[in-house]
C-alpha atoms as a PDB file:
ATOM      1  CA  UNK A   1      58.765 -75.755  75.552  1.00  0.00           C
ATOM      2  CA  UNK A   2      56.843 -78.642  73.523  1.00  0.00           C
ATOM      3  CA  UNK A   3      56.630 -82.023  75.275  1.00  0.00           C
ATOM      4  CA  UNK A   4      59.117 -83.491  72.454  1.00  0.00           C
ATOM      5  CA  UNK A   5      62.138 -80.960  73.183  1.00  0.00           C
ATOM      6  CA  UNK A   6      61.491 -81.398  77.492  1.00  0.00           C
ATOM      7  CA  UNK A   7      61.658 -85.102  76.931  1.00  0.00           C
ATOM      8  CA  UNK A   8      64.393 -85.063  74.540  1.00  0.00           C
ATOM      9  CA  UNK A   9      65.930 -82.782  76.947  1.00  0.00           C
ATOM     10  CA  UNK A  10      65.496 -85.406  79.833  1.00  0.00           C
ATOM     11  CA  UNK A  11      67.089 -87.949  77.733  1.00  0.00           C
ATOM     12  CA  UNK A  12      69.828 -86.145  76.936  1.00  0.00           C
ATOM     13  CA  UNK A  13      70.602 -84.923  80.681  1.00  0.00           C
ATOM     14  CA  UNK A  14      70.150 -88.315  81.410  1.00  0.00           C
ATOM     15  CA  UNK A  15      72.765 -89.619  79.048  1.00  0.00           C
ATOM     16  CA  UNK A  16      75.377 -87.058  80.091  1.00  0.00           C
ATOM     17  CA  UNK A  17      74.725 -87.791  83.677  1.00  0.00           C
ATOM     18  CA  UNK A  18      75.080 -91.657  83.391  1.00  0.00           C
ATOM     19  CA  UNK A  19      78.284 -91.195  81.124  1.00  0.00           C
ATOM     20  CA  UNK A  20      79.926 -88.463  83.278  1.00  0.00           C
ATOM     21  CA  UNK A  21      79.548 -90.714  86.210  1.00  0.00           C
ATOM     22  CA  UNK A  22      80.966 -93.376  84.630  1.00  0.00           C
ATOM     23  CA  UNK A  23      83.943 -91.052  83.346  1.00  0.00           C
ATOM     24  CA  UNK A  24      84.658 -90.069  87.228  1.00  0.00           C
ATOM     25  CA  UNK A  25      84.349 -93.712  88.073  1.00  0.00           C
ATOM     26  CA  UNK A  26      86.674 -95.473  85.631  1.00  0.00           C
ATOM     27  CA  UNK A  27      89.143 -92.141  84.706  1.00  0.00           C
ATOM     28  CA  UNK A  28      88.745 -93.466  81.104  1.00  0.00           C
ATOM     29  CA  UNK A  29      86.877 -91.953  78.116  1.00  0.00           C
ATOM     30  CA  UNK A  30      85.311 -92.914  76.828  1.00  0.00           C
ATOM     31  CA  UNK A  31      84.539 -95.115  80.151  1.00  0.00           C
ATOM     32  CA  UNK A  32      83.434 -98.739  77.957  1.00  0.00           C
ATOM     33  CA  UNK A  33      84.380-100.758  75.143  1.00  0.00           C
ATOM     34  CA  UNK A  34      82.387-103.283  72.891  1.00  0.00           C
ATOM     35  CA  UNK A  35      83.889-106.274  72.185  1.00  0.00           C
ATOM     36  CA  UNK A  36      84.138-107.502  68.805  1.00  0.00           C
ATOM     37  CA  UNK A  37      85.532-110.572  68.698  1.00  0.00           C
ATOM     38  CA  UNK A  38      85.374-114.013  69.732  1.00  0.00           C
ATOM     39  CA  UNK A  39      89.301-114.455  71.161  1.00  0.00           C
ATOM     40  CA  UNK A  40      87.867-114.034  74.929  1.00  0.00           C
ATOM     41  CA  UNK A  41      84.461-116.387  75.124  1.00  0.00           C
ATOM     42  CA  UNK A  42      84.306-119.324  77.411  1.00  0.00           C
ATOM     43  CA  UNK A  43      81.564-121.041  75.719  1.00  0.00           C
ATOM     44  CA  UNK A  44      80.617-121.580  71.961  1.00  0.00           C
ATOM     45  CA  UNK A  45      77.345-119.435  72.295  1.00  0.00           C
ATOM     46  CA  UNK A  46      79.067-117.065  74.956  1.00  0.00           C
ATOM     47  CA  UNK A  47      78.375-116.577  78.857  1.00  0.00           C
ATOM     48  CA  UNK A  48      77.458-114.130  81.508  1.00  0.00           C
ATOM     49  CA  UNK A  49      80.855-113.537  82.764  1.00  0.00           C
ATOM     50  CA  UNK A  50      83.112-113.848  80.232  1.00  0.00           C
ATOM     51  CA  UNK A  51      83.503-111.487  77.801  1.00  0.00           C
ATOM     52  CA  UNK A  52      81.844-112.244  74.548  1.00  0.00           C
ATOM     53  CA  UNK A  53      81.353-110.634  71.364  1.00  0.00           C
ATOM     54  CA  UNK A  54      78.709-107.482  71.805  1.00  0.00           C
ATOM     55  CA  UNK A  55      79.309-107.101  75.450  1.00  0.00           C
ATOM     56  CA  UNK A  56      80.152-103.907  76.680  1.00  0.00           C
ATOM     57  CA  UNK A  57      83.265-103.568  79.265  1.00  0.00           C
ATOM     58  CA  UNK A  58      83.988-100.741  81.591  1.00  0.00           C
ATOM     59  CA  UNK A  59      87.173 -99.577  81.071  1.00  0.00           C
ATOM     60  CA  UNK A  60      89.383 -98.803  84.182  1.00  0.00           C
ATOM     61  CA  UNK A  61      92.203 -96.439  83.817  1.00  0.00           C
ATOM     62  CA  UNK A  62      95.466 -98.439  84.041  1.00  0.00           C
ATOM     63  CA  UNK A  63      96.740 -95.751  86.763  1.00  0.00           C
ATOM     64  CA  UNK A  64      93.761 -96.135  89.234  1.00  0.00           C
ATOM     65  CA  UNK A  65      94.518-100.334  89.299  1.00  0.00           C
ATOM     66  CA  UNK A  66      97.543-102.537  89.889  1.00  0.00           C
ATOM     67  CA  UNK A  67      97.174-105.694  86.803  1.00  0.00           C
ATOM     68  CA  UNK A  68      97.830-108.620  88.794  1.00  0.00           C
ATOM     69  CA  UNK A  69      99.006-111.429  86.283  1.00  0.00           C
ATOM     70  CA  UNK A  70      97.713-115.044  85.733  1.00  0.00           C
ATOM     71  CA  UNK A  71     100.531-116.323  87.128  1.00  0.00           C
ATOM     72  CA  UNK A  72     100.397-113.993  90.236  1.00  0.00           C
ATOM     73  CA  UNK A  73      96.930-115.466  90.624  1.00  0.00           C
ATOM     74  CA  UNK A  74      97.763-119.555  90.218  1.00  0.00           C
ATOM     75  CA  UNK A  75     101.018-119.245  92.963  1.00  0.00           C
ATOM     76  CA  UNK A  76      99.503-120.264  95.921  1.00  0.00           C
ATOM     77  CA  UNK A  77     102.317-118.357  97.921  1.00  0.00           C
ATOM     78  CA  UNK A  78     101.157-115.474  96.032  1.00  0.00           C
ATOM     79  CA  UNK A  79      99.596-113.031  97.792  1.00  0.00           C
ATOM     80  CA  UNK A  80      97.122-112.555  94.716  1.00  0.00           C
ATOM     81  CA  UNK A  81      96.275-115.944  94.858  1.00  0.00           C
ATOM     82  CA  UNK A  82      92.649-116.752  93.899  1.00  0.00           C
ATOM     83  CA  UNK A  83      92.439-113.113  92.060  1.00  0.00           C
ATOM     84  CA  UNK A  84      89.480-113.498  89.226  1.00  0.00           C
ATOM     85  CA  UNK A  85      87.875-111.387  86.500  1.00  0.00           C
ATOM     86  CA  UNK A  86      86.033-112.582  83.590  1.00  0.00           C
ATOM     87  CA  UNK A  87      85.889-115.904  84.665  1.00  0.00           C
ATOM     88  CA  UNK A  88      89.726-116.504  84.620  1.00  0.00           C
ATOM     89  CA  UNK A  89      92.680-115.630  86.963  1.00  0.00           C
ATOM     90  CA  UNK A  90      94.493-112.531  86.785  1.00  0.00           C
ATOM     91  CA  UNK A  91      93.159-109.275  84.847  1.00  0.00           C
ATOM     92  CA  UNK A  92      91.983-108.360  80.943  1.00  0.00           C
ATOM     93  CA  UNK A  93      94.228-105.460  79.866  1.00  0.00           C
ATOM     94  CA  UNK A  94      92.887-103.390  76.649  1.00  0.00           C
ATOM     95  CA  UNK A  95      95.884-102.598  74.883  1.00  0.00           C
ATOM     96  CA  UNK A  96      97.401-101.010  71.575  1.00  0.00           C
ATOM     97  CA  UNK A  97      99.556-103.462  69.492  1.00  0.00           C
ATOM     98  CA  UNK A  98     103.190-102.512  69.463  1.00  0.00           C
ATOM     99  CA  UNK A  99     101.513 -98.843  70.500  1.00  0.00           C
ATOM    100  CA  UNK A 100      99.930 -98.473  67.431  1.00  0.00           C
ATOM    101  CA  UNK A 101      96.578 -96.916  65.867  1.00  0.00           C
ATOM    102  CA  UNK A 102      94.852 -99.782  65.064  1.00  0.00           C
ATOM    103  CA  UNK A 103      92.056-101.367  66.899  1.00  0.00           C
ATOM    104  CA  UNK A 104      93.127-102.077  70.342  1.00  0.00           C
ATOM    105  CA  UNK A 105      93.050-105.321  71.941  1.00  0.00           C
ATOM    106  CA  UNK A 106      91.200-107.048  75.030  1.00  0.00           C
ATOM    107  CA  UNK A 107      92.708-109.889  76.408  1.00  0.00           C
ATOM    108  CA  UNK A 108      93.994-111.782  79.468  1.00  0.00           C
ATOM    109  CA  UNK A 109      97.651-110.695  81.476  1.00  0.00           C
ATOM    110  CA  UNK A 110      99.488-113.883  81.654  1.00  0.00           C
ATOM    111  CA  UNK A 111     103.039-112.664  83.259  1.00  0.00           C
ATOM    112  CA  UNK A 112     105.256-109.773  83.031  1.00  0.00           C
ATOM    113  CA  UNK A 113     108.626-109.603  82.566  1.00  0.00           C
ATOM    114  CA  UNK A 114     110.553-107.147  84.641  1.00  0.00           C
ATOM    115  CA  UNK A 115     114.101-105.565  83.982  1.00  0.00           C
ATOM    116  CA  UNK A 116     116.176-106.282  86.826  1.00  0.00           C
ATOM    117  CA  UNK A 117     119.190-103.898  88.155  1.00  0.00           C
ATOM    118  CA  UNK A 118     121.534-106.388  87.363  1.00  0.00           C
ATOM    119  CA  UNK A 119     120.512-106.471  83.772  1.00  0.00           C
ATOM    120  CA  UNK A 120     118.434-110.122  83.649  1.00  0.00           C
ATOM    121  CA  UNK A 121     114.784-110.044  83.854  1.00  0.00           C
ATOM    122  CA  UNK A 122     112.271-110.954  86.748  1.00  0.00           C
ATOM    123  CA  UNK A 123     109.254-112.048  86.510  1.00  0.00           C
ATOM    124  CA  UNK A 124     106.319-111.138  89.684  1.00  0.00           C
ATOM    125  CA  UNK A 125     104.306-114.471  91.023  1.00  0.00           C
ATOM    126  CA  UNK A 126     107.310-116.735  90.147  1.00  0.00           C
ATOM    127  CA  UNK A 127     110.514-118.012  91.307  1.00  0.00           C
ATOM    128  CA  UNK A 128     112.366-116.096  88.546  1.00  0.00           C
ATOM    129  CA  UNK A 129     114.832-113.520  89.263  1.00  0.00           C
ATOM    130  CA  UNK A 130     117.847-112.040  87.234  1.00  0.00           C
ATOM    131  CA  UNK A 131     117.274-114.681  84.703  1.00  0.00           C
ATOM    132  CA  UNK A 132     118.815-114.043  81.008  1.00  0.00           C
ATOM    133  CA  UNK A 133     115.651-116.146  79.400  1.00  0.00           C
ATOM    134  CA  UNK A 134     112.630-116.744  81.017  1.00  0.00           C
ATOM    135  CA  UNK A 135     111.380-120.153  80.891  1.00  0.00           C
ATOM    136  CA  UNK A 136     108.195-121.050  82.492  1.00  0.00           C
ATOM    137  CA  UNK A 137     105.299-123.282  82.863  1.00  0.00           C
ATOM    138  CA  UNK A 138     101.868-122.157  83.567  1.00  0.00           C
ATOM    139  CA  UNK A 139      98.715-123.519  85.639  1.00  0.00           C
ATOM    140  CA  UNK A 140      97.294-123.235  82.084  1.00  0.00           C
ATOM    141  CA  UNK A 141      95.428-126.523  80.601  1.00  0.00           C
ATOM    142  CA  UNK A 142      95.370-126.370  76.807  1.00  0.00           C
ATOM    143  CA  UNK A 143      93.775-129.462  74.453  1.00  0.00           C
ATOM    144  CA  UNK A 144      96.365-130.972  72.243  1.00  0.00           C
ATOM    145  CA  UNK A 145      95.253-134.215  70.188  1.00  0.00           C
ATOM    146  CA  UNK A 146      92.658-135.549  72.383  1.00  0.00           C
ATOM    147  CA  UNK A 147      94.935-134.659  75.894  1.00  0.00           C
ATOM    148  CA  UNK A 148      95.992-131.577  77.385  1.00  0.00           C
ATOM    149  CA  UNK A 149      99.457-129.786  78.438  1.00  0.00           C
ATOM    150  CA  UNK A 150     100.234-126.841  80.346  1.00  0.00           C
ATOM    151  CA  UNK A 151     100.996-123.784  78.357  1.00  0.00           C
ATOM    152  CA  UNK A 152     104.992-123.177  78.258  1.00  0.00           C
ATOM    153  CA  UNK A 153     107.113-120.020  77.890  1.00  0.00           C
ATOM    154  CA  UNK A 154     110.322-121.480  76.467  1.00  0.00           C
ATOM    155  CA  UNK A 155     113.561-119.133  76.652  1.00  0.00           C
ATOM    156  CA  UNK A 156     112.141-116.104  75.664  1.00  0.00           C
ATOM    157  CA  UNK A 157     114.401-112.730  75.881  1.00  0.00           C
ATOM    158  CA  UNK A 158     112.353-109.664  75.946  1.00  0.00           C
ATOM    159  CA  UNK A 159     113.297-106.574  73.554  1.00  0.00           C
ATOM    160  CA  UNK A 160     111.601-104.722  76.516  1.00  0.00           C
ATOM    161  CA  UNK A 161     109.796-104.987  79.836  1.00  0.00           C
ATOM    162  CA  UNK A 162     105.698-105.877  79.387  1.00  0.00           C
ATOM    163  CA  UNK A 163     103.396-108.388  79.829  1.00  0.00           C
ATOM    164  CA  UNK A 164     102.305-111.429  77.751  1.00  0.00           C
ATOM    165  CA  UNK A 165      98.999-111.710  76.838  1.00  0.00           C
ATOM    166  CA  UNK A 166      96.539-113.906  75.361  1.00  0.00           C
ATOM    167  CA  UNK A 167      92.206-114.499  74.758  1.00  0.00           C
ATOM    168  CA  UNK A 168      90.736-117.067  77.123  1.00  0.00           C
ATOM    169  CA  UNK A 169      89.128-118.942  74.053  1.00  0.00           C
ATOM    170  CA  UNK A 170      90.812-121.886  73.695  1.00  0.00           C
ATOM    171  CA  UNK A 171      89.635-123.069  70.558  1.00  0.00           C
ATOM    172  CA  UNK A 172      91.519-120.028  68.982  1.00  0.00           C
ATOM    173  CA  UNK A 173      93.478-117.863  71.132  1.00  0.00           C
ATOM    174  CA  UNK A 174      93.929-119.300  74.837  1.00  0.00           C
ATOM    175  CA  UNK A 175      96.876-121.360  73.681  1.00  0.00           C
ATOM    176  CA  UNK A 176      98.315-119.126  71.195  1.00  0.00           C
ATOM    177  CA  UNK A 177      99.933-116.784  73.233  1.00  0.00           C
ATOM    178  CA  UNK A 178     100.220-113.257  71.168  1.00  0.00           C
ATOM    179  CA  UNK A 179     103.748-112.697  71.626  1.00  0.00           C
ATOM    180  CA  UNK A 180     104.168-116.032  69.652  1.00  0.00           C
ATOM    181  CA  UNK A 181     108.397-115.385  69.831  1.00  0.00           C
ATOM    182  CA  UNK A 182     107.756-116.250  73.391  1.00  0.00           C
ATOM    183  CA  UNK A 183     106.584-119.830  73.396  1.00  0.00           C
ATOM    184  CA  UNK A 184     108.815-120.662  69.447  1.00  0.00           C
ATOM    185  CA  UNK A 185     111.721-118.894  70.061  1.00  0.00           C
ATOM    186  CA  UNK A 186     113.567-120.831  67.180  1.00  0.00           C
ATOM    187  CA  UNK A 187     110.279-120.536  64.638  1.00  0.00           C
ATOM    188  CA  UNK A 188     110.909-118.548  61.233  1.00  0.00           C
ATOM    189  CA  UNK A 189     109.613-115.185  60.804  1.00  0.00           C
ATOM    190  CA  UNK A 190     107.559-116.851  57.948  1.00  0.00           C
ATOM    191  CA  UNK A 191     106.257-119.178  60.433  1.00  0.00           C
ATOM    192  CA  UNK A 192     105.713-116.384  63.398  1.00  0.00           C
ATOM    193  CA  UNK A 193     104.172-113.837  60.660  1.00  0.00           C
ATOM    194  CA  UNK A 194     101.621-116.609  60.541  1.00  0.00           C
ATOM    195  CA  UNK A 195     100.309-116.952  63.671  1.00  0.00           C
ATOM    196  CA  UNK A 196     100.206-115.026  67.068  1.00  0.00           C
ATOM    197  CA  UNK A 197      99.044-111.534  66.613  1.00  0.00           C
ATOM    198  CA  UNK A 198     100.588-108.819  64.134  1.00  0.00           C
ATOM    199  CA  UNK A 199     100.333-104.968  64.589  1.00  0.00           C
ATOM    200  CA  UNK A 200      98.617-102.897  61.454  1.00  0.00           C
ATOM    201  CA  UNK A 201     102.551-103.213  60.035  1.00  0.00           C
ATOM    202  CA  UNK A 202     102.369-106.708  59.503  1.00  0.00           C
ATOM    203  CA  UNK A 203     104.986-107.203  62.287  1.00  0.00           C
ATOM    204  CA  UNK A 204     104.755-109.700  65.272  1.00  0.00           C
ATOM    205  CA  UNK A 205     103.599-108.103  68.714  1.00  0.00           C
ATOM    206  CA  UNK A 206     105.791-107.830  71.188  1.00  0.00           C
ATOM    207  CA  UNK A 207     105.296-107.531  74.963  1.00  0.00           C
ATOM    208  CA  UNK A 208     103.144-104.976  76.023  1.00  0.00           C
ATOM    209  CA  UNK A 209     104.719-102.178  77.502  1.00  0.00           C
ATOM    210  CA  UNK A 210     103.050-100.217  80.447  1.00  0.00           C
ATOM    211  CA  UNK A 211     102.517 -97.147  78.392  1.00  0.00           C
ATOM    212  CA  UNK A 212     100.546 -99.594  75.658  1.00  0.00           C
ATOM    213  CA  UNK A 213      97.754 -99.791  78.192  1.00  0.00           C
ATOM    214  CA  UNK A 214      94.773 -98.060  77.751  1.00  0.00           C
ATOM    215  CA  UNK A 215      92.575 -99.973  79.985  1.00  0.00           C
ATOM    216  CA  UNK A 216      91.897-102.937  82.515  1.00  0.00           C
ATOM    217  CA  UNK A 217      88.005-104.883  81.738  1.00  0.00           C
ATOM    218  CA  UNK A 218      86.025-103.720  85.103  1.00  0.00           C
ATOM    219  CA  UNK A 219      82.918-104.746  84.982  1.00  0.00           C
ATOM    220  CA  UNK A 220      80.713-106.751  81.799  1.00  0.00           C
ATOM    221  CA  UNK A 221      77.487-105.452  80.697  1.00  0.00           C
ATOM    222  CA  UNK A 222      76.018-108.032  78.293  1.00  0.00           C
ATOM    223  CA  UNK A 223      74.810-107.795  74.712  1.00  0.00           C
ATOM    224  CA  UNK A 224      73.706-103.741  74.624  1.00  0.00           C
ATOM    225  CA  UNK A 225      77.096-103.708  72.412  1.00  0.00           C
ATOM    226  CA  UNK A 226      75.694-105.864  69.584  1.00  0.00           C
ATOM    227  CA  UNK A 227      73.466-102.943  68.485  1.00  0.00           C
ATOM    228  CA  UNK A 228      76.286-100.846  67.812  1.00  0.00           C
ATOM    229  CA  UNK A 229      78.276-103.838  66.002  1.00  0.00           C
ATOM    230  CA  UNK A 230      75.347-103.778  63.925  1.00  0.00           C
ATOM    231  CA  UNK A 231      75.387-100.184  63.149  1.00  0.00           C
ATOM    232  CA  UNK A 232      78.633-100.290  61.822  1.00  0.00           C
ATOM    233  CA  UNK A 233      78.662-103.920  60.329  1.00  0.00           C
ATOM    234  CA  UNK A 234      81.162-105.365  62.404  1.00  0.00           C
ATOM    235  CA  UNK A 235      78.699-107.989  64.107  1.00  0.00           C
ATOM    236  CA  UNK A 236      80.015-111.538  62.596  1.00  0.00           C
ATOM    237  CA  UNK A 237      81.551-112.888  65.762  1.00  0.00           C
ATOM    238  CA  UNK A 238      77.869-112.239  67.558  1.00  0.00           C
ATOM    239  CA  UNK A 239      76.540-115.602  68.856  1.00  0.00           C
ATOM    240  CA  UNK A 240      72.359-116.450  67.892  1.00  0.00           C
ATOM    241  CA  UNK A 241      72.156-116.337  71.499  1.00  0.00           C
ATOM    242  CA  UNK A 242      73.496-112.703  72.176  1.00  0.00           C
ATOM    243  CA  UNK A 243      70.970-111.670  69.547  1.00  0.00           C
ATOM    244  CA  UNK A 244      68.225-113.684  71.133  1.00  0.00           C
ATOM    245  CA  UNK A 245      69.286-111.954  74.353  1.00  0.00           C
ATOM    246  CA  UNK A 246      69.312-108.697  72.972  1.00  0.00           C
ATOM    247  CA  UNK A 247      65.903-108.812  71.393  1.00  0.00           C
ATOM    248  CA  UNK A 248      64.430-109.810  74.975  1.00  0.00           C
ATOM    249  CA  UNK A 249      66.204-106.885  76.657  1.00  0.00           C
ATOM    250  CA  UNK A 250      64.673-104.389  73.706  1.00  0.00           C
ATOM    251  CA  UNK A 251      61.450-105.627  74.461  1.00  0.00           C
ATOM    252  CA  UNK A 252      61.358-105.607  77.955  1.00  0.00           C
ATOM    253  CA  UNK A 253      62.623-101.726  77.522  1.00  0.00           C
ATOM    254  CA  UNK A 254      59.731-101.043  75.301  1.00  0.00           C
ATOM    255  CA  UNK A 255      57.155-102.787  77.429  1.00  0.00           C
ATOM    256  CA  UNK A 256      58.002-101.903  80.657  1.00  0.00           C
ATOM    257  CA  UNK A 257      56.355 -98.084  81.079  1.00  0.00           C
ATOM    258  CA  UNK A 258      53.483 -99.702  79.063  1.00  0.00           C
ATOM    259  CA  UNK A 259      53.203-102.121  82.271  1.00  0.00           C
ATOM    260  CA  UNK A 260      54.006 -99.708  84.700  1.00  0.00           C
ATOM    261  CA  UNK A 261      50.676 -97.915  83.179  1.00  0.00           C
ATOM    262  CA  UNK A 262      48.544-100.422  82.983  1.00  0.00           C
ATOM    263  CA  UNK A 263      49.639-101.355  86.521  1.00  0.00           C
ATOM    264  CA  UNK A 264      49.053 -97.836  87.977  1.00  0.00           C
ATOM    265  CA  UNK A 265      45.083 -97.962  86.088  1.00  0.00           C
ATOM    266  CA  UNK A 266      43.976-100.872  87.809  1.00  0.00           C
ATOM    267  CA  UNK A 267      45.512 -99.505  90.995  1.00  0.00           C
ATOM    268  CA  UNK A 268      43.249 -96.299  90.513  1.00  0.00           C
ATOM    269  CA  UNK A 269      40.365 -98.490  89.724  1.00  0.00           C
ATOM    270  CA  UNK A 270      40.686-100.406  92.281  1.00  0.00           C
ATOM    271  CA  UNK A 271      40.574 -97.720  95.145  1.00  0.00           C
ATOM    272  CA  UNK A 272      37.920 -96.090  92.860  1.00  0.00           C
ATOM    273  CA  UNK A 273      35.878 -98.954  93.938  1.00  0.00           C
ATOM    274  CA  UNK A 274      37.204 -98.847  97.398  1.00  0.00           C
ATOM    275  CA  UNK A 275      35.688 -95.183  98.559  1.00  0.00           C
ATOM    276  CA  UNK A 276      32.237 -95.058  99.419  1.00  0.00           C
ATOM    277  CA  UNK A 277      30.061 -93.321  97.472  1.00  0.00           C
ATOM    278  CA  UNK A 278      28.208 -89.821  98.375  1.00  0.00           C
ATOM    279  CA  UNK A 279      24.854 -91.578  98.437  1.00  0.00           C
ATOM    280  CA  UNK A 280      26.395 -94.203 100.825  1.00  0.00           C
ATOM    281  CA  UNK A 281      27.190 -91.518 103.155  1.00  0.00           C
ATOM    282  CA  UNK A 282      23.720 -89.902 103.444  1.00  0.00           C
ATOM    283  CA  UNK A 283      22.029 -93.439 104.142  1.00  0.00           C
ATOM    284  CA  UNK A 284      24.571 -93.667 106.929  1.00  0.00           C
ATOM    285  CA  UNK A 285      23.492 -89.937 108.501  1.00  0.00           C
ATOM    286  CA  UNK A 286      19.892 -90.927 108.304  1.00  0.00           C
END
């Protein structure tokens, strides 16, 4: 076997190692997703931590975790309370719009509504139970004309039991919740066609039902996504410094068994000069 085909060999064993581990680890496959747009990024250039545009995400299989909601995680009497990932309370659920084909979606848990036995709807980390509407505010600071509010769900009736969801960015999603009919129940379907998020149908998304879920965001692996964004020219929402980061990675990969070389040389050399030579010896004896 030439060097070429036991190296590309390696590399390919390699590959299906690191990707079947991450299959048994997750129960998802494929076992990571890369983010393509902006709707969950903290900061205007993008952060370790949150999920930004390029990043990778591990994707957990949605029967291996239990989502705990934002609101779970802001009720101090909750026993969730404090719960984090991505740099927010509560989980990031990757789910299918109205259970469609289209792209799927990453973003943030807020609450779920849950049917009760009595026919009214409960909701888990609040003090509603067996309510006809649910009406709630949450620990949720959004800007509004120079101040800020907390974000409201006003009289909403679920066609179903599911969460509501929204992207942490609050310049263009974190406010906007993407069941829109649950914070305007009175708005137009002009005006709710307009905003909020729409399935490939054109129609407004609804609550995201359990069986919607294809994933929870586990852990973040930053910019390696942004290559394949690239590839397939889908890499607007990437931020100068995700590129910048990118590069650096790249080049560190390249240079690194160049280093490692040159490092193990001047180690040889070095003991090279440390062993005596043969003619050394033979003074010694005489």
């Amino acid at each position: 076997m030439s060097e070429f085909a036991r190296e590309a060999t390696l590399a390919v064993g390699l590959v299906t190692i690191l990707l079947g581990s991450m299959w048994i680890a997750t129960g998802s496959f494929p076992p990571m997703v890369v983010v393509e747009s902006g709707s969950m990024m903290h900061e205007d250039e993008g952060s370790v931590g949150a999920i930004d545009p390029g990043d990778l995400v591990l994707v957990m299989n949605p029967d291996r975790v239990e989502i705990v909601t934002y609101v779970e995680a802001t009720q101090e009497a909750n026993e969730n309370f404090g719960y984090e990932t991505h740099g927010m309370a509560g989980d990031v659920i990757i789910y299918r719009k109205n259970g469609g084909s289209d792209t799927p979606v990453i973003h943030r848990a807020l609450l779920k509504a849950v049917a009760n036995s009595s026919g009214g709807w409960d909701v888990p980390g609040t003090s509603l139970v067996n309510v006809d509407s649910i009406t709630w505010t949450l620990d949720y600071e959004c800007p509004y004309h120079g101040g800020t509010y907390n974000l409201k769900i006003d009289s909403w009736e679920p066609n179903h039991e599911g969460y509501l969801t929204t992207g942490d960015n609050l310049d263009s999603n974190g406010c906007n919740i993407d069941q829109l009919r649950a914070t305007s129940p009175d708005a137009s379907e002009t005006y709710i066609r307009g905003n909020g998020l729409k399935d490939e149908n054109g129609n407004p998304v609804l609550a995201v039902k359990d069986e919607w879920i294809i994933g929870v965001a586990a852990t973040e692996i930053p910019w390696l996504g942004a290559a394949k964004l690239a590839i397939s020219g889908t890499s607007s929402s990437v931020t100068d410094s995700t590129w910048r980061s990118l590069a650096m990675v790249v080049v560190l990969i390249i240079a690194t068994p160049y280093l490692v070389e040159a490092i193990a040389e001047r180690r040889k050399d070095e003991s090279d000069l440390d062993q005596p030579r043969q003619d050394d010896w033979h003074h010694d004896d005489e």
